[in-house]
Protein backbone atom coordinates (compact mmCIF):
# COMPACT_ATOMS: atom_id res chain seq x y z
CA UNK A 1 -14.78 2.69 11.96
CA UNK A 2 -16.84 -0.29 11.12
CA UNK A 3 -14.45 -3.24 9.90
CA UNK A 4 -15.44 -5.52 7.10
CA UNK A 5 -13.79 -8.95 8.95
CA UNK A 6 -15.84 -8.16 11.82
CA UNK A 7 -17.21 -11.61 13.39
CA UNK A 8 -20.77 -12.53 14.63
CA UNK A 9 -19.38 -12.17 18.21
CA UNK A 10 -18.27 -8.49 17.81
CA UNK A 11 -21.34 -7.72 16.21
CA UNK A 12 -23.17 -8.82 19.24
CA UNK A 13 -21.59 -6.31 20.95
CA UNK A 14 -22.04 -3.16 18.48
CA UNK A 15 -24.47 -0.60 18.23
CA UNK A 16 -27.18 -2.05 16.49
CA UNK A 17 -29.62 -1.48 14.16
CA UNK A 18 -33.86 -3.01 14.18
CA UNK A 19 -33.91 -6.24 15.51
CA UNK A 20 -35.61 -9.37 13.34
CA UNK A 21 -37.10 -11.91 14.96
CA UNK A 22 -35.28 -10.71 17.87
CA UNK A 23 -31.65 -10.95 16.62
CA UNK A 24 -30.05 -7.95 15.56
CA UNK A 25 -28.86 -6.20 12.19
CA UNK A 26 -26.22 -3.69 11.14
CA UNK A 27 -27.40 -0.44 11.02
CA UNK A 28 -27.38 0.85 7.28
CA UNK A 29 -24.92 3.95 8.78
CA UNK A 30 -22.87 1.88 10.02
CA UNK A 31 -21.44 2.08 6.25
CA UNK A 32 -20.65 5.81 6.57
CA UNK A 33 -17.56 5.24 7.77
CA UNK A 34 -16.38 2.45 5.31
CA UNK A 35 -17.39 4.74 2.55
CA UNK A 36 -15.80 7.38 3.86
CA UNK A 37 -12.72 5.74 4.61
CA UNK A 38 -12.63 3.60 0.89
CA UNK A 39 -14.15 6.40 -1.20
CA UNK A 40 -16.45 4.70 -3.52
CA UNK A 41 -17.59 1.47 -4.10
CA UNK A 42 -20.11 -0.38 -6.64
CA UNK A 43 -23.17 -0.18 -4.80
CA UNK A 44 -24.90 -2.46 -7.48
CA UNK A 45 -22.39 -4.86 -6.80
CA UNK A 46 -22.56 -4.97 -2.97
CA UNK A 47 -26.11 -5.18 -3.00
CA UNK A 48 -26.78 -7.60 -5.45
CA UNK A 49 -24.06 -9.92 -3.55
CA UNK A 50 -25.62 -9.51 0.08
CA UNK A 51 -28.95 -10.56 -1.96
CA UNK A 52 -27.24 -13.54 -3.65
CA UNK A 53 -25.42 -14.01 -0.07
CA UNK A 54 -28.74 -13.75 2.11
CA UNK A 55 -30.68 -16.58 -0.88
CA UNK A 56 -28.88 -18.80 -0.56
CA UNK A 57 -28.62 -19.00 3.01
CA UNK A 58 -32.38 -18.74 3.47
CA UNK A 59 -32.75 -21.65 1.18
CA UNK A 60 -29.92 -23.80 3.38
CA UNK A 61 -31.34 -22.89 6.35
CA UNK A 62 -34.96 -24.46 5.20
CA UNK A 63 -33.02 -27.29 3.05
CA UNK A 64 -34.39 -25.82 -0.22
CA UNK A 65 -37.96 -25.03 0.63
CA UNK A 66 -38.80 -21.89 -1.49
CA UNK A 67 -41.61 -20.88 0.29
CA UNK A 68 -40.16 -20.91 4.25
CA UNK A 69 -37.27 -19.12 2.33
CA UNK A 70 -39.16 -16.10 1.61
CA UNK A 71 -40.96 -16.51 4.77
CA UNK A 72 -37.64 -15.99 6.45
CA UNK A 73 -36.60 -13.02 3.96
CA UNK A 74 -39.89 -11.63 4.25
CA UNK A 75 -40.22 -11.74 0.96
CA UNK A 76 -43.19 -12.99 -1.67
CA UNK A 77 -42.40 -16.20 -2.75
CA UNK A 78 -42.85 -15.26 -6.58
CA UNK A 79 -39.91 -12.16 -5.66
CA UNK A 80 -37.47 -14.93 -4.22
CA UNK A 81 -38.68 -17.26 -7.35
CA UNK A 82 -37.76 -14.12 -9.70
CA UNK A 83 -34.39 -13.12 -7.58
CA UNK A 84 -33.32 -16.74 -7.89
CA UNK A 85 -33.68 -16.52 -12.07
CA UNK A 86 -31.87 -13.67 -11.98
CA UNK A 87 -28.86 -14.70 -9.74
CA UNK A 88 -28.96 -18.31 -11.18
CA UNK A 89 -29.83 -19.60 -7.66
CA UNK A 90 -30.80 -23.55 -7.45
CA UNK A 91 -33.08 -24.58 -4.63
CA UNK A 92 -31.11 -27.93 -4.95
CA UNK A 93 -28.54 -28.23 -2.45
């Protein structure tokens, strides 16, 4: 069963899903399980949190710069513009 605490370094050595930019990602079943296991959850929710979660890391990792941001989320930069209205997300650190 896939474990919600799980560190980077156990990650690294789980099956894993596409690679970007050469580092790996969960696969998206690798949520069966949890569900499974939990029953239900607020999908919404979860998603809109990993969004929130993945923004504002983006924008640390390129100390605010909007447009490397959505270079690194593969995003347009008027979506991550429009994402950050909606979340209340500062580019100021």
């Amino acid at each position: 069963m896939w474990a919600a605490s799980t560190d980077l370094a156990d990650i690294s050595s789980q099956d894993k899903g596409e690679e970007t930019d050469g580092l790996p990602i969960p696969k998206p079943e690798q949520y069966k399980d949890w569900f499974l296991y939990f029953d239900k959850m607020d999908l919404r929710r979860h998603l809109s949190e990993i969004e929130i979660v993945m923004i504002e890391a983006a924008l640390e990792k390129t100390d605010g710069m909007v447009s490397q941001a959505s270079d690194a989320l593969k995003l347009r930069r008027t979506t991550l513009i429009e994402k950050m209205k909606k979340y209340g997300i500062s580019n100021k650190s």
